[in-house]
Protein backbone atom coordinates (compact mmCIF):
# COMPACT_ATOMS: atom_id res chain seq x y z
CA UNK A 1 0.00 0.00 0.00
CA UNK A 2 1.29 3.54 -0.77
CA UNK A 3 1.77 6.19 1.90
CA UNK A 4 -0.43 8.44 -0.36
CA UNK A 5 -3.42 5.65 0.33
CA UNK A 6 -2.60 4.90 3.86
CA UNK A 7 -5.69 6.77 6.52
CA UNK A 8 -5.66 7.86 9.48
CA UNK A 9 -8.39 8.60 12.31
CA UNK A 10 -8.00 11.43 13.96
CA UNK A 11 -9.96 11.67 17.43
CA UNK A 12 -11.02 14.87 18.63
CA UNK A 13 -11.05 18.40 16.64
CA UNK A 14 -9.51 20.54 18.99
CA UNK A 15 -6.40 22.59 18.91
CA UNK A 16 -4.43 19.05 18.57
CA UNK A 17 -6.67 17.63 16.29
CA UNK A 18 -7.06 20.66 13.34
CA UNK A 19 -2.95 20.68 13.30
CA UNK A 20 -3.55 16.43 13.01
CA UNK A 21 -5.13 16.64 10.10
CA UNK A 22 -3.51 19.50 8.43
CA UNK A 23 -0.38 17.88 8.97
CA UNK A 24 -1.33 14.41 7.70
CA UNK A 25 -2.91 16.57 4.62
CA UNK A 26 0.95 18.27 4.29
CA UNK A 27 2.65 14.26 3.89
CA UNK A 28 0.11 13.00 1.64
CA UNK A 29 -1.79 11.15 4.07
CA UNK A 30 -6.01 10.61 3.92
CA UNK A 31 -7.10 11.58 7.35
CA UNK A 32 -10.53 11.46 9.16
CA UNK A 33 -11.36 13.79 11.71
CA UNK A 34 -14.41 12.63 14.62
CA UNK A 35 -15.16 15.45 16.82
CA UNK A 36 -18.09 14.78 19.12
CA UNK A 37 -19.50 17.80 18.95
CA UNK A 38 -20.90 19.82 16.34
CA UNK A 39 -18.16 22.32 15.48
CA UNK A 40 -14.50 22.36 15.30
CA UNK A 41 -11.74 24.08 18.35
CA UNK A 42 -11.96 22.16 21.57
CA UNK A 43 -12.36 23.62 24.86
CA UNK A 44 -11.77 26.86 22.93
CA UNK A 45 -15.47 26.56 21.51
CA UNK A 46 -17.31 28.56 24.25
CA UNK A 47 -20.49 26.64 24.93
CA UNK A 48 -23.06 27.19 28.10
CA UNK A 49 -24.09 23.55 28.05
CA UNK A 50 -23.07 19.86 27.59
CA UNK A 51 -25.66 18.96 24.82
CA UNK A 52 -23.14 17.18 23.05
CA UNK A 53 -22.01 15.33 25.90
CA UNK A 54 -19.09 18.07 25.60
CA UNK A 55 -18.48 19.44 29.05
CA UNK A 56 -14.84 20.59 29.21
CA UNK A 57 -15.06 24.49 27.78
CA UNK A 58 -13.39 27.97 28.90
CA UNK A 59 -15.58 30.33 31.01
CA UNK A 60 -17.56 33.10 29.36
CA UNK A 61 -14.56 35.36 30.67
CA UNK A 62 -11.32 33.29 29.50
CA UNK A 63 -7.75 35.39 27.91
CA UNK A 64 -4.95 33.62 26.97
CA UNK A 65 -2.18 33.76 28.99
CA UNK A 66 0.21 33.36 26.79
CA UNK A 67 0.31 36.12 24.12
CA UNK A 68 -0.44 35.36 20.28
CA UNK A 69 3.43 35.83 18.63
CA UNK A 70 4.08 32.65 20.80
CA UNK A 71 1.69 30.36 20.40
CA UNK A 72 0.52 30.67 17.28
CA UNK A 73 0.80 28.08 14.46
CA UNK A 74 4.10 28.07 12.44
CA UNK A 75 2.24 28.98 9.45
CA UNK A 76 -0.88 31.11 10.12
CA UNK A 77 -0.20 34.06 11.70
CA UNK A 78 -2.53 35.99 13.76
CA UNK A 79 -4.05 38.93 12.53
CA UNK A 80 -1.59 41.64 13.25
CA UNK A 81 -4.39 43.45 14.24
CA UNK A 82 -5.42 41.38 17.21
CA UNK A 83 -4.66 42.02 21.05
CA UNK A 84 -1.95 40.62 21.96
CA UNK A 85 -3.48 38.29 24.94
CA UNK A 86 -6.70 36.66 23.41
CA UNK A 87 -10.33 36.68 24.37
CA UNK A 88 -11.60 32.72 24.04
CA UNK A 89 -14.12 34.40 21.11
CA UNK A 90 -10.65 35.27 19.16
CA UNK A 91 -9.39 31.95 19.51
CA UNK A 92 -12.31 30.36 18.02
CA UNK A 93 -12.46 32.47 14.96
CA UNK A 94 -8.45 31.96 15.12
CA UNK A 95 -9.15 28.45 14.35
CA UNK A 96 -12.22 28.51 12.37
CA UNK A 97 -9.93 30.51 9.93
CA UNK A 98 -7.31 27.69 10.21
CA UNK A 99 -9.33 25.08 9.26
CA UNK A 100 -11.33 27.05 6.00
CA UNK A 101 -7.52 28.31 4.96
CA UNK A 102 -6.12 24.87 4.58
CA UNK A 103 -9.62 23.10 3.83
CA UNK A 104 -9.48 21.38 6.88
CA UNK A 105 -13.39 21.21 7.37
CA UNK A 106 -14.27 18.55 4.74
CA UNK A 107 -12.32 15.77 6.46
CA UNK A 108 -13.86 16.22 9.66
CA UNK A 109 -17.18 13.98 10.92
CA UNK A 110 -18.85 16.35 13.54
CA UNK A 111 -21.56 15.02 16.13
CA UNK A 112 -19.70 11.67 16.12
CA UNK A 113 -18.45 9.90 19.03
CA UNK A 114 -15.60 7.61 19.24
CA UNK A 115 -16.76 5.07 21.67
CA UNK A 116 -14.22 2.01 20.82
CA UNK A 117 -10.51 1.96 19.63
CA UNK A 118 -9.01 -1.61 18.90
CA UNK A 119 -6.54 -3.12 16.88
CA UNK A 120 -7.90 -4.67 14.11
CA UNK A 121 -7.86 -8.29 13.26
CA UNK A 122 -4.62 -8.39 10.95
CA UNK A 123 -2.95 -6.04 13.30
CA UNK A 124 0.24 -7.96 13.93
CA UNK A 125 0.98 -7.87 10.22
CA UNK A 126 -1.05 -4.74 9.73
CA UNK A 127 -0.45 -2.30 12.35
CA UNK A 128 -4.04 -1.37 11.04
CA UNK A 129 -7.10 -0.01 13.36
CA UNK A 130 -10.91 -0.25 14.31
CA UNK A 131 -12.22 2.81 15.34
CA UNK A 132 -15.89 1.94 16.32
CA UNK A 133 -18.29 5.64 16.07
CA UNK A 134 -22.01 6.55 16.78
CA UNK A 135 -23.15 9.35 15.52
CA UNK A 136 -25.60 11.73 17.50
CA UNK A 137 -29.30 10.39 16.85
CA UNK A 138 -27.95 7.26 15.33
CA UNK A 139 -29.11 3.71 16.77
CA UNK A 140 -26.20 1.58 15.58
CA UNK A 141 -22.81 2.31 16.14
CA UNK A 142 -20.35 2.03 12.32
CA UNK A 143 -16.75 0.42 12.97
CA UNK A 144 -14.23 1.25 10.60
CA UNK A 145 -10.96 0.29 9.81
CA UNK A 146 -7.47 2.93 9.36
CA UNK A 147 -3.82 2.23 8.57
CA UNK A 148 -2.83 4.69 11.76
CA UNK A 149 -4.59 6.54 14.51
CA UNK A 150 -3.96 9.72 16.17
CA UNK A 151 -5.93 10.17 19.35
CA UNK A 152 -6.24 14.38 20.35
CA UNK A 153 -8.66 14.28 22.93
CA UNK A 154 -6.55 15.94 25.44
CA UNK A 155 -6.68 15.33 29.49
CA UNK A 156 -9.29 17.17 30.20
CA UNK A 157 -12.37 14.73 30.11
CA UNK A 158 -12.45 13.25 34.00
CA UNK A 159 -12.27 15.57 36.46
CA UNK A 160 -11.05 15.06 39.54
CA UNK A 161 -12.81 15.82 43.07
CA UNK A 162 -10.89 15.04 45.78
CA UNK A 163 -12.16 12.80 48.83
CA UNK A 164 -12.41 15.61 51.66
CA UNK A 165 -14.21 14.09 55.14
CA UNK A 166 -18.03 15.20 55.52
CA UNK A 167 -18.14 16.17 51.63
CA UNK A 168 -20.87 13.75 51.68
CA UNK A 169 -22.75 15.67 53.96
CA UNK A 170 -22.13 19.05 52.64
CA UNK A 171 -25.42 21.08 51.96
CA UNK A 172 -24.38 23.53 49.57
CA UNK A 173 -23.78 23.07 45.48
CA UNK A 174 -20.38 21.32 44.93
CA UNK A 175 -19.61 21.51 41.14
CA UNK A 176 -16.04 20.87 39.02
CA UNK A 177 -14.61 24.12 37.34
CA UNK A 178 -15.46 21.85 33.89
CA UNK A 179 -18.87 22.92 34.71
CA UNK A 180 -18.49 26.93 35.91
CA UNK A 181 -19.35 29.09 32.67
CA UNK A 182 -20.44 32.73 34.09
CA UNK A 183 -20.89 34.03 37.21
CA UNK A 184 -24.58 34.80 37.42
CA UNK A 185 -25.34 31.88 39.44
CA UNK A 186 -23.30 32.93 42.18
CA UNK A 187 -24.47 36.33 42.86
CA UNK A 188 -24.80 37.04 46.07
CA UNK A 189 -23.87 33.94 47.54
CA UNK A 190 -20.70 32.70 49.66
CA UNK A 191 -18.27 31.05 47.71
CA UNK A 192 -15.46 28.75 48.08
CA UNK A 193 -12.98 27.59 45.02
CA UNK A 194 -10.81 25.05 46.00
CA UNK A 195 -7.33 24.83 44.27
CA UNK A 196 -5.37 27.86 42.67
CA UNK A 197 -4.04 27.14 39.27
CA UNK A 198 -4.83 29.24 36.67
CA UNK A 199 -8.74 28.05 36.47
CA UNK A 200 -9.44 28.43 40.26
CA UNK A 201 -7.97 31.97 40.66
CA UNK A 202 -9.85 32.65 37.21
CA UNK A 203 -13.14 31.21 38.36
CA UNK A 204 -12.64 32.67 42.00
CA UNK A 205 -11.76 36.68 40.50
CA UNK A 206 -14.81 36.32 37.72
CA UNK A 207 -17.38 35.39 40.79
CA UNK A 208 -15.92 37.69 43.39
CA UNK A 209 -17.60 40.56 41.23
CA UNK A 210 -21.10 39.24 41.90
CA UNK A 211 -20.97 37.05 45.09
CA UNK A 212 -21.10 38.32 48.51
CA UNK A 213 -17.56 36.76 49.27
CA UNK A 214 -15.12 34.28 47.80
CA UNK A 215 -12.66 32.17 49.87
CA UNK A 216 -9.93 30.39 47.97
CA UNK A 217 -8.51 27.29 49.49
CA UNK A 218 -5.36 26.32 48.38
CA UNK A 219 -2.58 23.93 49.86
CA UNK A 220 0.70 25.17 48.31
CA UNK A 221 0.24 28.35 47.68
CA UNK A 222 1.22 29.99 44.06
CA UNK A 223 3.66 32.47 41.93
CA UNK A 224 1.62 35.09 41.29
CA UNK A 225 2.91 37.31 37.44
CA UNK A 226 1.02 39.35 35.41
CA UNK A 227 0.45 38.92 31.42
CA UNK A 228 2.67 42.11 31.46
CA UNK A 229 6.08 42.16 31.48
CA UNK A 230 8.84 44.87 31.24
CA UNK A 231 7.85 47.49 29.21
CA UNK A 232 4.45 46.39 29.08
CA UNK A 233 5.76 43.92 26.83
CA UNK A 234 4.20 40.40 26.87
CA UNK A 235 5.44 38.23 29.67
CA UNK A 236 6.04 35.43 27.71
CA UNK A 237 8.03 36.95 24.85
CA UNK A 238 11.03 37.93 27.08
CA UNK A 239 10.82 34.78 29.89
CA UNK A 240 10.59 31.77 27.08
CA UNK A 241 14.03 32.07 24.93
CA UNK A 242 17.07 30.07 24.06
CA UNK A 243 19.71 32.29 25.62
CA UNK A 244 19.41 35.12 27.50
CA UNK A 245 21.91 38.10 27.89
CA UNK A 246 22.92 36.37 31.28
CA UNK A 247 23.15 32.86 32.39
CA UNK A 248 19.86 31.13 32.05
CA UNK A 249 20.17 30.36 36.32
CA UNK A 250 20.55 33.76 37.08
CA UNK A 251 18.39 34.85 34.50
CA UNK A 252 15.83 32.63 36.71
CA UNK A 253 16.83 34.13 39.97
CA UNK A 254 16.78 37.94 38.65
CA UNK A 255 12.67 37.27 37.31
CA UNK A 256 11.93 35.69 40.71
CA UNK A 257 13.10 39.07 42.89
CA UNK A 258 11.39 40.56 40.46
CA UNK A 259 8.03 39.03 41.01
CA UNK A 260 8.52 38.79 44.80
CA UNK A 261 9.12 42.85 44.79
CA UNK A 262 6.22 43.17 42.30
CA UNK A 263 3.46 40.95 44.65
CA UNK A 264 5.61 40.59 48.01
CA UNK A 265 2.84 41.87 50.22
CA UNK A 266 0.52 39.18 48.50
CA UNK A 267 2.95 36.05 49.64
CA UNK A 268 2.17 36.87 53.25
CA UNK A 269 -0.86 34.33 52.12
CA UNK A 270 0.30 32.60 48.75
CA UNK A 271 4.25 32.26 48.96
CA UNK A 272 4.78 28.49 47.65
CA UNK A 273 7.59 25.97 48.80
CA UNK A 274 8.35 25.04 45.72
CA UNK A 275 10.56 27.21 43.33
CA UNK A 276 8.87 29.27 39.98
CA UNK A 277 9.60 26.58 37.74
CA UNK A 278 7.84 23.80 39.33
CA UNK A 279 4.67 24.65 39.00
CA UNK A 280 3.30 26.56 36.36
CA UNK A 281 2.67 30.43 37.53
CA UNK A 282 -0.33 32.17 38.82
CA UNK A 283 -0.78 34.74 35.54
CA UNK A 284 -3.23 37.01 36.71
CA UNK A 285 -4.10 41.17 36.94
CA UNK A 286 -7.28 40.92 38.59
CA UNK A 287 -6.28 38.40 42.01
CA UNK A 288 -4.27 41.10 43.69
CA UNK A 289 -6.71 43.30 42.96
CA UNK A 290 -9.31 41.11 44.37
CA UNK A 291 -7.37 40.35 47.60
CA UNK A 292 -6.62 44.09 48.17
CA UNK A 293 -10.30 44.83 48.15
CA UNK A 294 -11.39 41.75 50.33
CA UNK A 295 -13.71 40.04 47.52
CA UNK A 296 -11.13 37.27 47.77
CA UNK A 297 -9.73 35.98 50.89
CA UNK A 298 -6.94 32.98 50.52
CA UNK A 299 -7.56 30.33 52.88
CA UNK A 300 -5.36 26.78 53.62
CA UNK A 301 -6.47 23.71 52.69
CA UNK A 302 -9.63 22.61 53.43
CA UNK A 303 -9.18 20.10 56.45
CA UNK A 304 -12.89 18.46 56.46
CA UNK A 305 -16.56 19.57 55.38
CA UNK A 306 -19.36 20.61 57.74
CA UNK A 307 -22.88 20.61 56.98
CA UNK A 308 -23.10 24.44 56.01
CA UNK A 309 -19.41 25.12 55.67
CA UNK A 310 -15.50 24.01 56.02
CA UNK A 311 -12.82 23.75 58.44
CA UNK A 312 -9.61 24.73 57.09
CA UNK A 313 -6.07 23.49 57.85
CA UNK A 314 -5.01 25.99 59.88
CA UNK A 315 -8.19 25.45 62.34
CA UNK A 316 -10.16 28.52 61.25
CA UNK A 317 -13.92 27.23 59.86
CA UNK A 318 -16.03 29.61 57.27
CA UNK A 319 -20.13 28.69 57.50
CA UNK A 320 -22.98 29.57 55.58
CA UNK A 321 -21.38 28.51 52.44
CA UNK A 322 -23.33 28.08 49.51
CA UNK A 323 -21.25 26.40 47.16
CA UNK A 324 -17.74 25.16 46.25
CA UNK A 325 -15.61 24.88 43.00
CA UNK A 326 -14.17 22.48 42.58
CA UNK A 327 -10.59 23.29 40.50
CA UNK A 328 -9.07 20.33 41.40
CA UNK A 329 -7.55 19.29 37.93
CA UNK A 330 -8.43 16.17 35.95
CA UNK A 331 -7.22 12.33 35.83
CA UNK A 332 -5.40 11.61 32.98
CA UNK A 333 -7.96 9.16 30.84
CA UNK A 334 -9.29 8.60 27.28
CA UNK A 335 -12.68 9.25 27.04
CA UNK A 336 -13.38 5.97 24.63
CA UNK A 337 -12.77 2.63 25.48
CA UNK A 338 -9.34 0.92 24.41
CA UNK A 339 -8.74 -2.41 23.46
CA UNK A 340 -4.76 -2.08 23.72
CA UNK A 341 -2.55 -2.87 26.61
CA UNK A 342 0.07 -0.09 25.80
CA UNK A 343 -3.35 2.22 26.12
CA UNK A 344 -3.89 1.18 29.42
CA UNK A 345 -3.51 3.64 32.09
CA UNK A 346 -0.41 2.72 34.61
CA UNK A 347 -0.72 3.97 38.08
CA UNK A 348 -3.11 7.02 36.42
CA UNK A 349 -1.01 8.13 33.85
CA UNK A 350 -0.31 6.97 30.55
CA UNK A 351 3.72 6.44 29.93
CA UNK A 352 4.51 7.61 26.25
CA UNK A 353 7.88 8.45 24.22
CA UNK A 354 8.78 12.28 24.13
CA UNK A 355 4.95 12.05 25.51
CA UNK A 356 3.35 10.99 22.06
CA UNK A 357 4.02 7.59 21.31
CA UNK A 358 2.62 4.79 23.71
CA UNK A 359 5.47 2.14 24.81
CA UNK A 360 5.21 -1.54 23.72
CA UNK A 361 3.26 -1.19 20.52
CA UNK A 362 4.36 -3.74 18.04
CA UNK A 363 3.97 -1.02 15.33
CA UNK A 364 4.33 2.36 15.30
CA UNK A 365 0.41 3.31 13.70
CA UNK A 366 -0.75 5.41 16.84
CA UNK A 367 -0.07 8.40 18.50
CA UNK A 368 -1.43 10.64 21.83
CA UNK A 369 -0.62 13.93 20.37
CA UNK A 370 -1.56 17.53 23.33
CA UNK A 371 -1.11 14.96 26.69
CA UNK A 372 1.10 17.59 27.83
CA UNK A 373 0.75 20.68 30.12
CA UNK A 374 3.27 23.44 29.23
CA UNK A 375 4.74 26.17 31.22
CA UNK A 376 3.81 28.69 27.99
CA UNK A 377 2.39 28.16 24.45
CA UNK A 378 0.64 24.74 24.14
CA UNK A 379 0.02 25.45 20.57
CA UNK A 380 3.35 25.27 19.25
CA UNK A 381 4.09 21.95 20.99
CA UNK A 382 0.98 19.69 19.40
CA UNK A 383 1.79 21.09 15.95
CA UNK A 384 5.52 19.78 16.30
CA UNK A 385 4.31 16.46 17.75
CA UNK A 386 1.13 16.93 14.52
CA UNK A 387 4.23 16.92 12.33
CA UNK A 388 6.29 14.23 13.57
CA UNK A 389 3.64 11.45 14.17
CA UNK A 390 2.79 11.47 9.96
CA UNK A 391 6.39 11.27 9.23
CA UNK A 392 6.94 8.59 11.85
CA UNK A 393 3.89 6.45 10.22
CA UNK A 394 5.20 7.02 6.82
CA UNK A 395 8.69 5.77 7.81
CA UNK A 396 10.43 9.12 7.31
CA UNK A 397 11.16 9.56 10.88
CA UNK A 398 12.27 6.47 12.94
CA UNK A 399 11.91 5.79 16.51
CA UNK A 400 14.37 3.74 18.42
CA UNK A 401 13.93 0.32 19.46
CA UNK A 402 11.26 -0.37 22.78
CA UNK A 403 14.53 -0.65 25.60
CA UNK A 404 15.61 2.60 24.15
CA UNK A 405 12.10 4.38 24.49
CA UNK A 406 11.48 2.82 27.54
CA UNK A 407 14.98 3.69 29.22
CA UNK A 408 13.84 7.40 27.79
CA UNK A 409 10.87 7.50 29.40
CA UNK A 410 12.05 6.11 32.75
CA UNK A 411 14.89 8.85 32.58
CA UNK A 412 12.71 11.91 31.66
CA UNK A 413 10.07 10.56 33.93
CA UNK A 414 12.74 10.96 37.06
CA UNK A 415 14.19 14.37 35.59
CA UNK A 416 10.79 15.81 35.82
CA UNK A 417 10.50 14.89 39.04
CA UNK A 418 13.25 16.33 40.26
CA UNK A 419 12.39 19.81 38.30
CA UNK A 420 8.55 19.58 38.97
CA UNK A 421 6.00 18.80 41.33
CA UNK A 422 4.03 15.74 41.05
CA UNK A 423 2.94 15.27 37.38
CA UNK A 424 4.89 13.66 34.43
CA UNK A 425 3.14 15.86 31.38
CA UNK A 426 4.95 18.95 32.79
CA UNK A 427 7.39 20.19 30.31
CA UNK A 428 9.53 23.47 29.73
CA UNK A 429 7.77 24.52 26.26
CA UNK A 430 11.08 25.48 24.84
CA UNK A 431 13.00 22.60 25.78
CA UNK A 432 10.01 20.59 24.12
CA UNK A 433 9.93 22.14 21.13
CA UNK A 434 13.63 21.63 20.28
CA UNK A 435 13.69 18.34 21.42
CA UNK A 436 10.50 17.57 19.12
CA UNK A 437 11.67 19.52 16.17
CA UNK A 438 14.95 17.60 15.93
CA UNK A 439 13.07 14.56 15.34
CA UNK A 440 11.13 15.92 12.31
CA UNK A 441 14.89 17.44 11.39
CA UNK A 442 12.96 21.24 11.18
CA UNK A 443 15.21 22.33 14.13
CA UNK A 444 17.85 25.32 12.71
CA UNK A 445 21.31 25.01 12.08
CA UNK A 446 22.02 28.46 13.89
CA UNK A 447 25.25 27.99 13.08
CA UNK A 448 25.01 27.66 9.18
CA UNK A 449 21.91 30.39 9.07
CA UNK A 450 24.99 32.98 10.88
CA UNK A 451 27.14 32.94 7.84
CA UNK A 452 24.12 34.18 5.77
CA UNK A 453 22.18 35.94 7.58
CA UNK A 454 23.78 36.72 11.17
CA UNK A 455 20.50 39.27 12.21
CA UNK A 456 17.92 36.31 11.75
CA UNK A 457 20.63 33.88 13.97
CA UNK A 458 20.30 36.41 16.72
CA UNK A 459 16.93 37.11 16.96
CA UNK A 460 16.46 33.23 16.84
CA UNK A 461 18.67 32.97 19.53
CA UNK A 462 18.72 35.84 21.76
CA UNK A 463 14.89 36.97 21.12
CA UNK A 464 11.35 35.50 21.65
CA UNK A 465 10.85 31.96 21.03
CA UNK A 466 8.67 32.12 18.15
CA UNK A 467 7.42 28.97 16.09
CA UNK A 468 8.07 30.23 12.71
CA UNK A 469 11.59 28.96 13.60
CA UNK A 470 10.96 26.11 12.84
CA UNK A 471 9.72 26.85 9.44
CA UNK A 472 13.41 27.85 8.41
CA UNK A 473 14.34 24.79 7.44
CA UNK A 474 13.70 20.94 6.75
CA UNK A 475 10.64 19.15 5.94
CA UNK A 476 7.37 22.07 5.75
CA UNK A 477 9.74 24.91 5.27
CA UNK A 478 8.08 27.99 4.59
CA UNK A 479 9.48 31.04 2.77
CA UNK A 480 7.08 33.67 5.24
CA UNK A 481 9.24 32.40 8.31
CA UNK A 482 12.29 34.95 7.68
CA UNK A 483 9.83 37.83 7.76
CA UNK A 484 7.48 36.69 10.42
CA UNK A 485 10.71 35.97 13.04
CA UNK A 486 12.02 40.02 11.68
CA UNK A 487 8.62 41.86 12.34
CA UNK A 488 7.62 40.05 15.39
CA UNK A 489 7.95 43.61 17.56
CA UNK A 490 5.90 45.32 14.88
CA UNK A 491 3.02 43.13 15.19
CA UNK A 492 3.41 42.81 19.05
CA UNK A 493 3.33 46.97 19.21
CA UNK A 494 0.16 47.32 15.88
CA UNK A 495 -2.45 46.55 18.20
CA UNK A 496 -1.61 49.15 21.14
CA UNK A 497 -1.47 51.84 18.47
CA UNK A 498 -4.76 53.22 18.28
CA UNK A 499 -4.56 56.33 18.91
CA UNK A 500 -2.30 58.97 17.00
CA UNK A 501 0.25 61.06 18.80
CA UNK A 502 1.91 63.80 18.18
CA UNK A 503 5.37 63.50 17.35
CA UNK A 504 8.35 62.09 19.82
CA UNK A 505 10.73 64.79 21.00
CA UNK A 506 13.73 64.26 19.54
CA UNK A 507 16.30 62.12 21.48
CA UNK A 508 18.95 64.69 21.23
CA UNK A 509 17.32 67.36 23.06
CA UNK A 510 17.48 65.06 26.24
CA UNK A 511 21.27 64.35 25.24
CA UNK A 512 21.46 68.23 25.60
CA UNK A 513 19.79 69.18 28.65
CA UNK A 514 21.74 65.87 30.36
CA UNK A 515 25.11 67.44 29.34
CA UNK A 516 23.28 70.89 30.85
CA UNK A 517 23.07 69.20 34.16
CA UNK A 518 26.12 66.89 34.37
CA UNK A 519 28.10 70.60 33.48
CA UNK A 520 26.35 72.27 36.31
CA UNK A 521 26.79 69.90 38.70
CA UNK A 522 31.08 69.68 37.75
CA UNK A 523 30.75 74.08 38.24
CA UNK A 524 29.03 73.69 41.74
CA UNK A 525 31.48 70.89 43.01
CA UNK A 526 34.44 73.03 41.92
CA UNK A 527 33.19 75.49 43.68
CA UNK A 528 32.29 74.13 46.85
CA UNK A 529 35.60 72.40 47.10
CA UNK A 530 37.44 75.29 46.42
C-alpha cells in the first residue's frame, strides 16, 4: 500500500486535532477527523451547556495567557491586528480561519463519538485499526478500519474531586470548574474555590464581582505574574528564549526578585515551597486586585466539610457557604474505550515516548498527540508532535527500538520529578519544542543560518521563542518564516497603536539638557571644594 493511500483517524477536533489533520494533509496522508460535537476548536469553543455530551469548555470570561506571537501556528499568523493576549471568542475564529484556509473542514465527521478503539484483526501484520463511532441520533454504532490513529482528545475529560471528610454531607452546590461558565449563578452567595491554578484563581476573580464573598482554598500556595512584562511587553516573549543576555540560572533568579518585589505583600498568604519553575505560575491582573479589596480571601487547605461550611487546615472554619468549586484538575484518561494494553492507564497516567508515542506497541500506527501541560504556548508543541507522528507512520522519521524508548521515558520521567512537582506531562515549552523539532529534522542550524544571515541567527537565539523557527528549514519549510521571526515587535506593538500622537521629542534634546546638568553639577562641586 502507498503512503499516499494509507488513513488515518484522527480523534477529537480541537487545537491538537485541526494541526492532526492539516499535517497528515501536508505528507500525503487521507485523514478522518471525529469530533463529538458539532463544530470544530476544543475547549476553545465557548459553549453554556453539555448537549453534546461536551463538558470541558473555557468560562464566558477566558484570555490567553500566553500572548499570540508565541503560540501561534508556524504557518498562520494571527491577525496583526489582534490584542496581543486573546479573548476565548478570538481563539475560536483563530481556528475557524485555520481550518477554511487549509480546507481542513471537509475531512472532519462532527456530532460523532468515538466510543471504541481496537486493533484490528490483521494487526500484527497490519499495524491497522478499528475505530468503532455513533453518531448523534444514530441507533447503531459504524466500525471502521485505518492504517494509523492519532488520538487528540486531550486530558481534560475526568475531572477530579478530591475525597475531603463530611463532603458527603455538605449542603451547599459542589460543582467541578469543567462545569463553571459565568458568574450569574453565584451572585450574592458565599463562595469557596478550592485549588489555585490558573482556572481556580480565574473562576474565583470572575465570581468575586457578583458574590457576597469568595474564599480560595489552596494547599501550596502559588507564583503570582502578570500577562505584562517589562515594558508592558508580553510576559512570555522575554521569559521563554534560548539564551538570554545572562546565564539562564541567574536569568531565573533575577525574574523571581522581580516578582517577589512586584506581589511581596501578597505572599504573606500565597508564597509556595516550591521554586517558579515547578509549577506553572499564577498569571493574573485581577487576584491582587481582588485580595486588596477583600472580595477574595486565601484560605489553607480545606481540612474536612461541615454541613453548612468548612474547616480549614489551619483550624479557622467559614459557614454559611453556599457552594464550592471544585478546580481540582483532571485524571489523565481517554474518554473511549481501548482495546490495547500499551493504552492502558499505569498507576493514572499513561507512559509515552517524548509524551506521544505509547510504549510496547508492536507497530508504530498510533499516537497521543496535546497529553502535555506546558509552562507557555501549548500550541506550538501539538503542531511539532502533529508533524512528527505522519512522518513517523510514513517511515520518514524512525523511533528507536522499545529498551531505548522505555529507558527514555524512565529517565525523563525521574528528571521531571526532580524539576517539577508531582505530574509527568509537565514540560519546559522550549526545551520541548527543540527536542520535538529535531526529530522531524525542522530544528535550525544556527550555526550555518549565521554565515548568511547573522541578524535572523540572533533574533532566533537571543529573542522570543517564536514557532516560525521552525519553518526555516527541513521538511514544511516555509518562505514567510524569515519575515514573520524580523517583524515580530511590529506586530506585538500594531495593536496598542490606536490612537495617534503627536510627534516624539527628539532624542537629542534630552542628550542636551543631560550634558546641561552633568556641566552644572562639575561648576558647583568646583566650587564648593574650592
Amino acid at each position: 500500500m502507498g503512503d499516499s493511500s494509507k488513513t488515518v483517524a484522527v480523534i477529537g477536533c480541537g487545537v491538537s486535532g485541526l494541526a492532526a489533520v492539516k499535517c497528515c494533509l501536508d505528507e500525503g496522508l487521507q485523514p478522518t477527523c471525529f469530533e463529538r460535537s458539532d463544530d470544530l476548536g476544543g475547549l476553545w469553543n465557548y459553549r453554556e451547556n453539555s448537549k453534546h455530551e461536551v463538558t470541558t469548555s473555557v468560562y464566558r470570561s477566558t484570555t490567553t495567557n500566553t500572548s499570540k506571537e508565541s503560540m501561534s501556528f508556524s504557518d498562520f499568523l494571527f491577525p496583526d491586528e489582534w490584542p496581543n493576549f486573546l479573548h476565548n471568542s478570538y481563539m475560536k475564529r483563530y481556528l475557524d480561519m485555520y481550518a477554511d484556509k487549509f480546507g481542513l473542514k471537509k475531512h472532519i465527521h462532527f456530532s460523532t463519538r468515538v466510543t471504541r478503539l481496537a486493533q484490528a484483526p490483521d494487526y500484527e501484520s497490519t499495524g491497522r485499526w478499528v475505530v468503532t463511532t455513533q453518531a448523534e441520533g444514530a441507533a447503531r454504532q459504524t466500525s471502521q478500519e485505518f492504517d494509523t490513529v492519532m488520538i487528540c482528545t486531550g486530558m481534560l475529560n475526568n475531572p477530579n474531586i478530591p475525597e475531603f471528610p463530611g463532603l458527603e454531607g455538605f449542603q451547599g452546590k459542589v460543582i467541578h470548574s469543567q462545569a463553571f461558565r459565568r458568574p450569574e449563578e453565584f451572585e450574592g452567595k458565599r463562595v469557596v474555590v478550592v485549588g489555585i491554578g490558573n482556572s481556580g484563581a480565574d473562576a474565583a476573580t470572575d465570581i468575586s464581582r457578583l458574590a457576597s464573598q469568595v474564599y480560595l482554598s489552596t494547599e501550596r500556595g502559588a507564583w503570582i505574574t502578570s500577562r505584562i512584562g517589562d515594558y508592558g511587553m508580553p510576559w512570555d516573549l522575554d521569559f521563554f528564549r534560548r539564551f538570554f543576555r545572562v546565564p539562564a540560572k541567574l536569568h531565573l533568579i533575577l525574574h523571581t526578585e522581580s516578582i517577589k518585589r512586584q506581589f511581596e505583600m501578597f505572599y504573606n498568604s500565597l508564597m509556595p515551597a516550591h521554586g517558579l519553575t515547578a509549577r506553572e505560575p499564577l498569571i493574573t491582573e485581577d487576584l491582587p486586585g481582588c485580595i486588596l479589596n477583600g472580595t477574595v480571601i486565601i484560605k489553607a487547605n480545606i481540612a474536612r466539610f461541615t454541613k453548612t461550611g468548612m474547616v480549614f487546615g489551619d483550624g479557622t472554619t467559614e459557614e454559611d457557604i453556599d457552594a464550592v468549586i471544585m478546580a481540582t484538575g483532571y485524571k489523565d484518561t481517554l474518554p473511549f474505550k481501548v482495546d490495547c494494553p500499551a493504552l492502558e492507564m499505569k498507576d493514572g497516567r499513561l507512559p509515552l515516548y517524548k509524551l506521544v508515542f505509547p510504549l510496547g506497541m508492536q507497530h508504530n500506527t498510533l499516537s497521543v498527540n496535546g497529553a502535555i501541560k506546558p509552562f507557555g504556548a501549548f500550541i506550538p508543541c501539538v503542531e511539532l508532535q502533529a508533524r512528527w507522528a505522519p512522518r513517523v507512520f510514513k517511515g520518514l522519521a524512525e523511533l528507536p527500538s522499545q529498551p531505548d524508548m522505555e529507558a527514555e521515558v524512565k529517565a525523563t520521567d525521574e528528571a521531571m520529578k526532580e524539576a517539577f512537582l508531582p505530574s509527568h506531562r509537565y514540560i519546559n515549552p522550549v526545551a520541548y519544542c527543540i527536542n520535538v523539532a529535531s526529530e522531524i529534522g525542522v530544528e535550525p542550524n544556527f550555526l550555518k543560518l549565521f554565515f548568511t544571515d547573522p541578524v535572523l541567527t540572533l533574533r532566533c537565539l537571543f529573542g522570543p521563542h517564536v514557532p516560525y523557527q521552525y519553518r526555516l528549514e527541513g521538511p514544511g519549510k516555509n518562505d514567510g518564516a524569515r519575515k514573520a521571526i524580523n517583524t515580530v515587535w511590529e506586530r506585538v506593538l500594531k495593536p496598542t497603536k490606536t490612537r495617534p500622537i503627536g510627534p516624539k521629542e527628539d532624542a537629542r534634546q534630552h542628550v542636551i539638557i543631560l550634558g546641561f546638568c552633568i556641566s552644572v553639577l562639575v561648576v558647583v562641586t568646583a566650587w564648593l571644594l574650592l
